[in-house]
N, C-alpha and C. Protein backbone atom coordinates (compact mmCIF):
# COMPACT_ATOMS: atom_id res chain seq x y z
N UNK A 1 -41.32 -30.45 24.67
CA UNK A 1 -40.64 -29.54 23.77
C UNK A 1 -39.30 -29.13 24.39
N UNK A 2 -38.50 -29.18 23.19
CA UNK A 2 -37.09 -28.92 23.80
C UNK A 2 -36.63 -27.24 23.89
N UNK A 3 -36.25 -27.18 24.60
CA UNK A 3 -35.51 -25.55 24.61
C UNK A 3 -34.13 -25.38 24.81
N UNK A 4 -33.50 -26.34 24.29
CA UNK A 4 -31.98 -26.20 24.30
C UNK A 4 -31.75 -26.50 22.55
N UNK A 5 -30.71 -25.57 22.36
CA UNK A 5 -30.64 -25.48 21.20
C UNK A 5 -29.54 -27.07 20.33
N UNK A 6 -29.91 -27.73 19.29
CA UNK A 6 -29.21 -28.60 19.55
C UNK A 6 -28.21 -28.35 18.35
N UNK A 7 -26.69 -29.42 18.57
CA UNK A 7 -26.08 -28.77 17.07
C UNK A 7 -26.29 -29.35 15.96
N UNK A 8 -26.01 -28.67 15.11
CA UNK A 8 -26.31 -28.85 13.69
C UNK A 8 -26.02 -30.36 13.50
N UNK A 9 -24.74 -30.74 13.56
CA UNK A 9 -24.49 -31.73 13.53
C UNK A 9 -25.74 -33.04 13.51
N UNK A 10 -26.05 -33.05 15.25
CA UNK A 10 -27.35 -33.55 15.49
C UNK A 10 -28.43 -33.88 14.44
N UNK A 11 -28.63 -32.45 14.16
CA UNK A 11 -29.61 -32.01 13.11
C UNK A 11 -29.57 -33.39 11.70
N UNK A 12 -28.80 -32.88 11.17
CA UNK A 12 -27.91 -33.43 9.94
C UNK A 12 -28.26 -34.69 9.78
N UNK A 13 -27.65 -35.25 11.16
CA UNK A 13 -28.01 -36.76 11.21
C UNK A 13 -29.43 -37.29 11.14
N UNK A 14 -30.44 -36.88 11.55
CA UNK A 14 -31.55 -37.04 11.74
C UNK A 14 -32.78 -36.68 10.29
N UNK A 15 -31.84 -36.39 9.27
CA UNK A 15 -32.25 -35.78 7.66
C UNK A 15 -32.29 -37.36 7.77
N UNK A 16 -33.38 -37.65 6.55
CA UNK A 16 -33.18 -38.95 6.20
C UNK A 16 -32.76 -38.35 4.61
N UNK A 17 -31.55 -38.74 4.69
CA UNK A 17 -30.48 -38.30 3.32
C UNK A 17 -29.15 -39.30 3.11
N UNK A 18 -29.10 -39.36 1.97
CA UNK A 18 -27.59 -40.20 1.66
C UNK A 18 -26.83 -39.97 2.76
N UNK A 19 -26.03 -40.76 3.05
CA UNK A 19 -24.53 -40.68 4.04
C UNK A 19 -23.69 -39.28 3.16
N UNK A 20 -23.53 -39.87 2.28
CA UNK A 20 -22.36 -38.94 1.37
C UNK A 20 -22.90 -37.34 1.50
N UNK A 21 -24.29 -37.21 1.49
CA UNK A 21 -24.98 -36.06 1.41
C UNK A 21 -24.72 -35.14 2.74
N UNK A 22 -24.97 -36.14 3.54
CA UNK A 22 -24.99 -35.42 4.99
C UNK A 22 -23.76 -35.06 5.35
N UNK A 23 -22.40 -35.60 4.52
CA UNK A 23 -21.05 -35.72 4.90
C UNK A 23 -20.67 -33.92 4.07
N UNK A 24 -21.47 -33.57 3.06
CA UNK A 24 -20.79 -32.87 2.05
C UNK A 24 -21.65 -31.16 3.01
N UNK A 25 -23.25 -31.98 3.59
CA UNK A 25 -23.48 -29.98 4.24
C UNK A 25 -22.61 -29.72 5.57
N UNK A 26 -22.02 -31.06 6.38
CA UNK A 26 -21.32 -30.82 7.13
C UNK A 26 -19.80 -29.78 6.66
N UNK A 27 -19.35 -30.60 5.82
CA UNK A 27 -18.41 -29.86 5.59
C UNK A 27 -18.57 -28.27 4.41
N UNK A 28 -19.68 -28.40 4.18
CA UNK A 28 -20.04 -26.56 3.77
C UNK A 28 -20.63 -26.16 4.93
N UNK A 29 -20.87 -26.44 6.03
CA UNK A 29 -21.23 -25.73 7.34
C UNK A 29 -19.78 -25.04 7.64
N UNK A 30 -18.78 -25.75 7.04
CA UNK A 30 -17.26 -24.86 7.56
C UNK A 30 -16.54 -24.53 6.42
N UNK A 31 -16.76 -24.26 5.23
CA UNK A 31 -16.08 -23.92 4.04
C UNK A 31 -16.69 -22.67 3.99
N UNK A 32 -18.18 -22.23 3.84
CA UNK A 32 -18.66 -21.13 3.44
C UNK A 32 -18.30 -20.18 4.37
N UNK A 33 -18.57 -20.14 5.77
CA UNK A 33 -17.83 -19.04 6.43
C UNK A 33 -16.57 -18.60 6.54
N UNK A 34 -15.67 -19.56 6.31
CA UNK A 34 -14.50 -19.43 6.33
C UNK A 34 -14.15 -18.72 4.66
N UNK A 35 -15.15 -19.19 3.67
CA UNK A 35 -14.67 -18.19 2.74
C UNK A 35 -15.15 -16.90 2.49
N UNK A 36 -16.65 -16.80 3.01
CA UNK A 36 -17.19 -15.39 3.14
C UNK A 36 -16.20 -14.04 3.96
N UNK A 37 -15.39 -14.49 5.29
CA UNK A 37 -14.55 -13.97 5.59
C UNK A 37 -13.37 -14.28 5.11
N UNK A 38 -12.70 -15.15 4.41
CA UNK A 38 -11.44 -14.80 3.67
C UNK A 38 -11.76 -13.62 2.74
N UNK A 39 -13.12 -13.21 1.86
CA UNK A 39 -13.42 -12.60 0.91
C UNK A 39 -13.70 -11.02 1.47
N UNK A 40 -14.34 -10.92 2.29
CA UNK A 40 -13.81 -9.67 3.33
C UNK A 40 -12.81 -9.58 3.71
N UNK A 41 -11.73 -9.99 3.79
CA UNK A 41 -10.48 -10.05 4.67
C UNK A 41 -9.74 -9.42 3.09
N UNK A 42 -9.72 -10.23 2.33
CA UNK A 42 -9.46 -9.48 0.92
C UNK A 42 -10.05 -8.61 0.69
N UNK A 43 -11.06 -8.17 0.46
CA UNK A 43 -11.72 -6.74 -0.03
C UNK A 43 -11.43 -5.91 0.65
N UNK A 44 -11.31 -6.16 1.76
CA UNK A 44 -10.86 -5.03 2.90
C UNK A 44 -9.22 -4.80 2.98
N UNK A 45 -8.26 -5.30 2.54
CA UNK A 45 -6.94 -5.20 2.54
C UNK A 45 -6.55 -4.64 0.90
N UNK A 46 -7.31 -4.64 0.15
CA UNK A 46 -6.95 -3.89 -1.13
C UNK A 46 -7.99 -2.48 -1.48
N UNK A 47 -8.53 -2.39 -1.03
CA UNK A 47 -9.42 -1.54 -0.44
C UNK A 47 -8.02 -0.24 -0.05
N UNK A 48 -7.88 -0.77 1.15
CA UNK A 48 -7.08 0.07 1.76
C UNK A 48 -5.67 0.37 1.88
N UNK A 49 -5.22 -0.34 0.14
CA UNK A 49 -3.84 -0.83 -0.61
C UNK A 49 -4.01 0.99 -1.64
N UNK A 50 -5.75 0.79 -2.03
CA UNK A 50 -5.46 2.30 -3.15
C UNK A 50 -5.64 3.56 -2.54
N UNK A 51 -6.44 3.46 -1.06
CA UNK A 51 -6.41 4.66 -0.47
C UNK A 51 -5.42 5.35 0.09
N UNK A 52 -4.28 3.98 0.84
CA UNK A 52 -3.03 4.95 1.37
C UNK A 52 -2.03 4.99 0.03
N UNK A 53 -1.99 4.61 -1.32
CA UNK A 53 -1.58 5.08 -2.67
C UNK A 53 -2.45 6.40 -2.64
N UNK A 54 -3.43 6.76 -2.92
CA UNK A 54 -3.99 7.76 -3.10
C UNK A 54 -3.56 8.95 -1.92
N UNK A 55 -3.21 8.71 -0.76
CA UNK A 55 -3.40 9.56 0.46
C UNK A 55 -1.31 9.95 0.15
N UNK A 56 -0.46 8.94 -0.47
CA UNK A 56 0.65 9.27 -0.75
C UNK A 56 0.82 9.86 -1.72
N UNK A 57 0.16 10.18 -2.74
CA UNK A 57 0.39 10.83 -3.62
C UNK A 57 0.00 12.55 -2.96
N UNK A 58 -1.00 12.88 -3.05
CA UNK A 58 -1.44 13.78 -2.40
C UNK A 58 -0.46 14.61 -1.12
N UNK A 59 0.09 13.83 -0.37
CA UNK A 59 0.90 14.32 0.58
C UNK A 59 2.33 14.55 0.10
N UNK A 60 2.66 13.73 -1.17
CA UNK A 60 3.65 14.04 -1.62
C UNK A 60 3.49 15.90 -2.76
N UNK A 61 1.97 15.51 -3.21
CA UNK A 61 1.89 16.73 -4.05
C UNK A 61 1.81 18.07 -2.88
N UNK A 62 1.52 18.04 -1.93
CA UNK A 62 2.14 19.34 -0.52
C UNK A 62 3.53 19.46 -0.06
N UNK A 63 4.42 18.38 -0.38
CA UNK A 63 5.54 18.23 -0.11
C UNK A 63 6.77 19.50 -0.67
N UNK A 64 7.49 19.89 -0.03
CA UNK A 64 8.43 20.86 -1.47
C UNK A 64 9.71 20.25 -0.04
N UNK A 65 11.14 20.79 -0.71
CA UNK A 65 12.47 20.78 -0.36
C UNK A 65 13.21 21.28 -1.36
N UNK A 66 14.48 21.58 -0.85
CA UNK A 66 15.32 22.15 -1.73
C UNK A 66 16.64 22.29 -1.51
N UNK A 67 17.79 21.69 -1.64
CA UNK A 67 19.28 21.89 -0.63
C UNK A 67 20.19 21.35 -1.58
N UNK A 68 21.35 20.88 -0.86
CA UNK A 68 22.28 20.14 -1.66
C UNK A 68 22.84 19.04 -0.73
N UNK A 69 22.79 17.63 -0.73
CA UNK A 69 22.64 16.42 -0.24
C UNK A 69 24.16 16.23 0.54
N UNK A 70 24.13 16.09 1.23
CA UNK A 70 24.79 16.14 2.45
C UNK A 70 25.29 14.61 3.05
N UNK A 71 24.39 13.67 3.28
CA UNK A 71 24.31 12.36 3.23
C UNK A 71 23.12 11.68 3.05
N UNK A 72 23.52 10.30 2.90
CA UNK A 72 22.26 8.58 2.61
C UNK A 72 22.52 7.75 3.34
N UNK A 73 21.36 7.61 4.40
CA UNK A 73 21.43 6.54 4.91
C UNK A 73 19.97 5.66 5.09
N UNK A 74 20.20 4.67 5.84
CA UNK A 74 19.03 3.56 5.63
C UNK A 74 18.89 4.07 7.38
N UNK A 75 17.33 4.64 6.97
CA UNK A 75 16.64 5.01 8.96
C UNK A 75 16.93 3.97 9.72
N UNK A 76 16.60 3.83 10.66
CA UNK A 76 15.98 2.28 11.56
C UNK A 76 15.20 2.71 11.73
N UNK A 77 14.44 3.54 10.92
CA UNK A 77 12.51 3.32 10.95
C UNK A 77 12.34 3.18 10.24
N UNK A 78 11.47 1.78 10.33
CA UNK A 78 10.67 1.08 9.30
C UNK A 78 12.14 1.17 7.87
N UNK A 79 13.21 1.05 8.20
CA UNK A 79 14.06 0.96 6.71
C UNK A 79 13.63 1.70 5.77
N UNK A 80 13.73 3.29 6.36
CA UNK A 80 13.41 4.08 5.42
C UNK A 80 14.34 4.83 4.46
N UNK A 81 14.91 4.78 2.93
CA UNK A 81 15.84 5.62 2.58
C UNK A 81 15.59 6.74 2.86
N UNK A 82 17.09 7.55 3.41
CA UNK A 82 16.96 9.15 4.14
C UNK A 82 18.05 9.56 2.99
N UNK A 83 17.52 10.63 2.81
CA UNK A 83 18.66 11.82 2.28
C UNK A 83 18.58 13.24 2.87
N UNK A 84 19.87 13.30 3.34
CA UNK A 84 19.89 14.47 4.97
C UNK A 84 20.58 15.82 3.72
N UNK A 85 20.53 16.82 4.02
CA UNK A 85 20.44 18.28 3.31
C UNK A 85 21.46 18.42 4.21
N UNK A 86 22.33 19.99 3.79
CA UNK A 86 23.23 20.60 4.58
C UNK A 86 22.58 21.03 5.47
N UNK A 87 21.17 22.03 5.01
CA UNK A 87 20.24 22.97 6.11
C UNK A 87 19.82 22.05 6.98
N UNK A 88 20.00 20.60 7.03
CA UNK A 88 19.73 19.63 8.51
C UNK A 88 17.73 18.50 8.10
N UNK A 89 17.50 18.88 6.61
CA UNK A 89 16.64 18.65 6.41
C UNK A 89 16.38 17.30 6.36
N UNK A 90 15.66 15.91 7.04
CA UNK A 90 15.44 14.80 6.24
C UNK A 90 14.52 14.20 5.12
N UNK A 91 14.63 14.07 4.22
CA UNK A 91 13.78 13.25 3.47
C UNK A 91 13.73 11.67 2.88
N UNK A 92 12.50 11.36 3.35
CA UNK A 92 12.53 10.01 3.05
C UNK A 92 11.75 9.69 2.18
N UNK A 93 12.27 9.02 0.95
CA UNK A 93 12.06 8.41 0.23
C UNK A 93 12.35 6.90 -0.80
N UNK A 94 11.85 6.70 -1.95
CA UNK A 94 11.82 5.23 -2.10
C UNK A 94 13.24 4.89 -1.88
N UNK A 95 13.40 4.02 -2.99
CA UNK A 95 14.72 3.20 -3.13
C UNK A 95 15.32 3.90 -4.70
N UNK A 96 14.46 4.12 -5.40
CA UNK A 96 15.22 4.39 -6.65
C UNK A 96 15.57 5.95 -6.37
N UNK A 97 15.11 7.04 -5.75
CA UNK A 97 15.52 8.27 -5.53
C UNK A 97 17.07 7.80 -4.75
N UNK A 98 16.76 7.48 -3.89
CA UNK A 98 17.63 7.09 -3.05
C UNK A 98 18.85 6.61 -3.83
N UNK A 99 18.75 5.91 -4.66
CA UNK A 99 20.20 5.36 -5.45
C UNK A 99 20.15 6.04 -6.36
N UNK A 100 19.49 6.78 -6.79
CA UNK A 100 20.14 7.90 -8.15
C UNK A 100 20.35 8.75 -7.69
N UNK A 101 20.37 9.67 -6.27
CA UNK A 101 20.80 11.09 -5.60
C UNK A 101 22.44 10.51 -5.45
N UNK A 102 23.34 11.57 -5.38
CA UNK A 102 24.47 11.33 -4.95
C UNK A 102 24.94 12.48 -3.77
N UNK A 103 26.05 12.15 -3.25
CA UNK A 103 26.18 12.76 -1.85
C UNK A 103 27.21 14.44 -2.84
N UNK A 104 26.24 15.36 -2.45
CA UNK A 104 26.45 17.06 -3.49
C UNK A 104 25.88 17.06 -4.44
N UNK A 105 24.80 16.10 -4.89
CA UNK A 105 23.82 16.74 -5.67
C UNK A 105 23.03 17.68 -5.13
N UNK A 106 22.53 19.06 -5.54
CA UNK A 106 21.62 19.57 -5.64
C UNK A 106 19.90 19.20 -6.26
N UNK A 107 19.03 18.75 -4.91
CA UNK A 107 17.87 18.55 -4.98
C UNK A 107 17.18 19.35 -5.31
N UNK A 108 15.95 18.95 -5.63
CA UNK A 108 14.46 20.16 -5.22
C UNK A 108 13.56 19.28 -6.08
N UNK A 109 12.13 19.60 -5.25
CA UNK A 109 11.04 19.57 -5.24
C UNK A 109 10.02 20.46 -4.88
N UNK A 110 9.09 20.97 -6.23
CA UNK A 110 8.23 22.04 -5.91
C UNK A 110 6.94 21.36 -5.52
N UNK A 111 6.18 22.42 -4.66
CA UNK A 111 4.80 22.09 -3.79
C UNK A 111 3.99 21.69 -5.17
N UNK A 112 2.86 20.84 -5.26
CA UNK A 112 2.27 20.43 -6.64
C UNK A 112 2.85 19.55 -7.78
N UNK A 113 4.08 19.08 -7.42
CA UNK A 113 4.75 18.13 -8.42
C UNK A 113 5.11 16.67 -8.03
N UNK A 114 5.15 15.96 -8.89
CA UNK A 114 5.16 14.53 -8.68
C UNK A 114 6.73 13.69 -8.69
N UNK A 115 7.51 15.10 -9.08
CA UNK A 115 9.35 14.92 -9.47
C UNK A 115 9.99 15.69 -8.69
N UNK A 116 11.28 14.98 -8.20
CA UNK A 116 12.67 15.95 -7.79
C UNK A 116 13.33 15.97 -8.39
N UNK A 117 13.74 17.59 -9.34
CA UNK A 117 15.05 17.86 -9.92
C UNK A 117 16.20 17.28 -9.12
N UNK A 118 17.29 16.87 -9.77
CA UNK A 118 18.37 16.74 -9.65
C UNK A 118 19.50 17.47 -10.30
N UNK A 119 20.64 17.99 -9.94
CA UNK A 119 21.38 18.96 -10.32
C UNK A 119 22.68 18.34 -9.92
N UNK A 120 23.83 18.18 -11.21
CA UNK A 120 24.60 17.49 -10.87
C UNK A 120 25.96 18.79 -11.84
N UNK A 121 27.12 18.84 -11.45
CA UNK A 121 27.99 19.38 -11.80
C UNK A 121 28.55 19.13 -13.53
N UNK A 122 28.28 17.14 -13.20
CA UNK A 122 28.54 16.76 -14.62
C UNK A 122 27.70 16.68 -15.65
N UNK A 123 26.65 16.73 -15.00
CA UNK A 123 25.27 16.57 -16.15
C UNK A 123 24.58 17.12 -16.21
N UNK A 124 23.54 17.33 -16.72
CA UNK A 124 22.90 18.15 -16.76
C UNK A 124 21.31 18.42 -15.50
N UNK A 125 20.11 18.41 -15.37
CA UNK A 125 19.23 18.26 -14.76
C UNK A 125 18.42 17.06 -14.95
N UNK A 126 18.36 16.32 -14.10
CA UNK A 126 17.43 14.89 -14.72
C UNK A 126 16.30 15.03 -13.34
N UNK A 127 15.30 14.47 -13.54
CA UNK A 127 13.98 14.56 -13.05
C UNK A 127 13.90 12.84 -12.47
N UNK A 128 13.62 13.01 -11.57
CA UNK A 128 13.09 11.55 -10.96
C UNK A 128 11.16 11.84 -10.67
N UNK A 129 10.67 10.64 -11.08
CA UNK A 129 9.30 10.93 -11.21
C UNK A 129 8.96 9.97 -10.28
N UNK A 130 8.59 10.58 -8.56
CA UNK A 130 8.37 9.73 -7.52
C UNK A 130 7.21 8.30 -7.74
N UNK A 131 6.30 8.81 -8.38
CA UNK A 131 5.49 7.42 -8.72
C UNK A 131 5.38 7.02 -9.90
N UNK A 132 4.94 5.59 -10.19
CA UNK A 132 4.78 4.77 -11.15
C UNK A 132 3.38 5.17 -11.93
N UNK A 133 3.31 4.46 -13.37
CA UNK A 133 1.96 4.61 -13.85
C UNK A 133 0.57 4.08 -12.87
N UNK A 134 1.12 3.10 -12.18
CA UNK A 134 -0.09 2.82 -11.43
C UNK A 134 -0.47 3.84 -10.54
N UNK A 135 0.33 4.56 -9.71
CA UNK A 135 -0.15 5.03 -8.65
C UNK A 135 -1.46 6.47 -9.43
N UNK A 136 -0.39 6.53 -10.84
CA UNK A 136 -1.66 7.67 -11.56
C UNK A 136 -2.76 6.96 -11.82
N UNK A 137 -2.83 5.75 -12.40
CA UNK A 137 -3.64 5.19 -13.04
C UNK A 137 -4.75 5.12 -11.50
N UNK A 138 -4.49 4.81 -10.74
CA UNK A 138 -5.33 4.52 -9.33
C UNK A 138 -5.76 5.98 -9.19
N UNK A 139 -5.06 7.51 -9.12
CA UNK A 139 -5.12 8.31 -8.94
C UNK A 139 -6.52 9.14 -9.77
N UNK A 140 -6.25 9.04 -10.91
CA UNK A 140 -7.01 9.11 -12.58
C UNK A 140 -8.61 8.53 -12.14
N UNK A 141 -8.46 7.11 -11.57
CA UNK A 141 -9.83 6.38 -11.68
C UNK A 141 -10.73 6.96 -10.54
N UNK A 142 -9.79 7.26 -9.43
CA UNK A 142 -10.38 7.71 -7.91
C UNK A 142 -11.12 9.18 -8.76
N UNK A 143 -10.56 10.01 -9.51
CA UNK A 143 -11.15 11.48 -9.54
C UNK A 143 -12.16 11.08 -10.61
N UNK A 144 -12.32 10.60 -11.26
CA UNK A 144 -13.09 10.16 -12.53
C UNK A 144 -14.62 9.72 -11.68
N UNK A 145 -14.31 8.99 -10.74
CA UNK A 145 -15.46 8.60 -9.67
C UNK A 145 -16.05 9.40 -8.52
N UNK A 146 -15.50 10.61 -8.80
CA UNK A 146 -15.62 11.32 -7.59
C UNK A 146 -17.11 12.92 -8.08
């Protein structure tokens, strides 16, 4: 009796089975694992695509500011749009805030809201609404389940 474990391979060969047969569990001996973990590797990366959506919304709804815009620039962290306040304040946000603020607009954002007023000399008040329908729609389904 043997006590060394032998490989599959081995094994395989020793089936009395078609050639073609023995050729096709060899090669699902290396397809199925490799897709069972591609399929975790996915579930687990969108998974954790709606929670930090969910964990940004939320941190944005604690968020408040309030000044008049001072300058825009692009961080060298992580290429973040900044918009710097007179009172020395930074805020970073997307790309579309970022190109619709202008340098002496008057900002603000209240604690509990999902928008920053904008206040402009020539126009009137326009609202930028920091997230998209999805991030509600993700937002909506998370409390619905909760």
């Amino acid at each position: 009796m043997k006590t060394e474990k032998e490989p599959i391979g081995k094994f395989i060969n020793e089936l009395e089975l078609p050639e073609n047969v023995k050729k096709g569990i060899r090669i699902l001996t290396w397809v199925i694992p490799i897709i069972i973990f591609s399929l975790v590797i996915y579930a687990g990366f969108f998974e954790s695509a709606d929670k930090k959506r969910e964990r940004d919304i939320k941190s944005t709804l604690e968020y408040n500011f309030k000044g008049k815009v001072k300058e825009k620039y692009i961080s060298w962290n992580h290429n973040t749009p900044t918009t710097k306040l007179y009172d020395g304040k930074e805020i970073g946000s997307d790309y579309g805030l970022y190109n619709l603020v202008q340098i002496n607009d008057s900002i603000s954002k209240e604690k509990g809201v999902l928008y920053v007023k904008i206040y402009r000399k020539e126009s009137d008040t326009s609202n930028y609404l920091y997230f998209d329908k999805e991030y509600f729609n993700i937002l909506d389904r998370k409390n619905k389940s909760d």
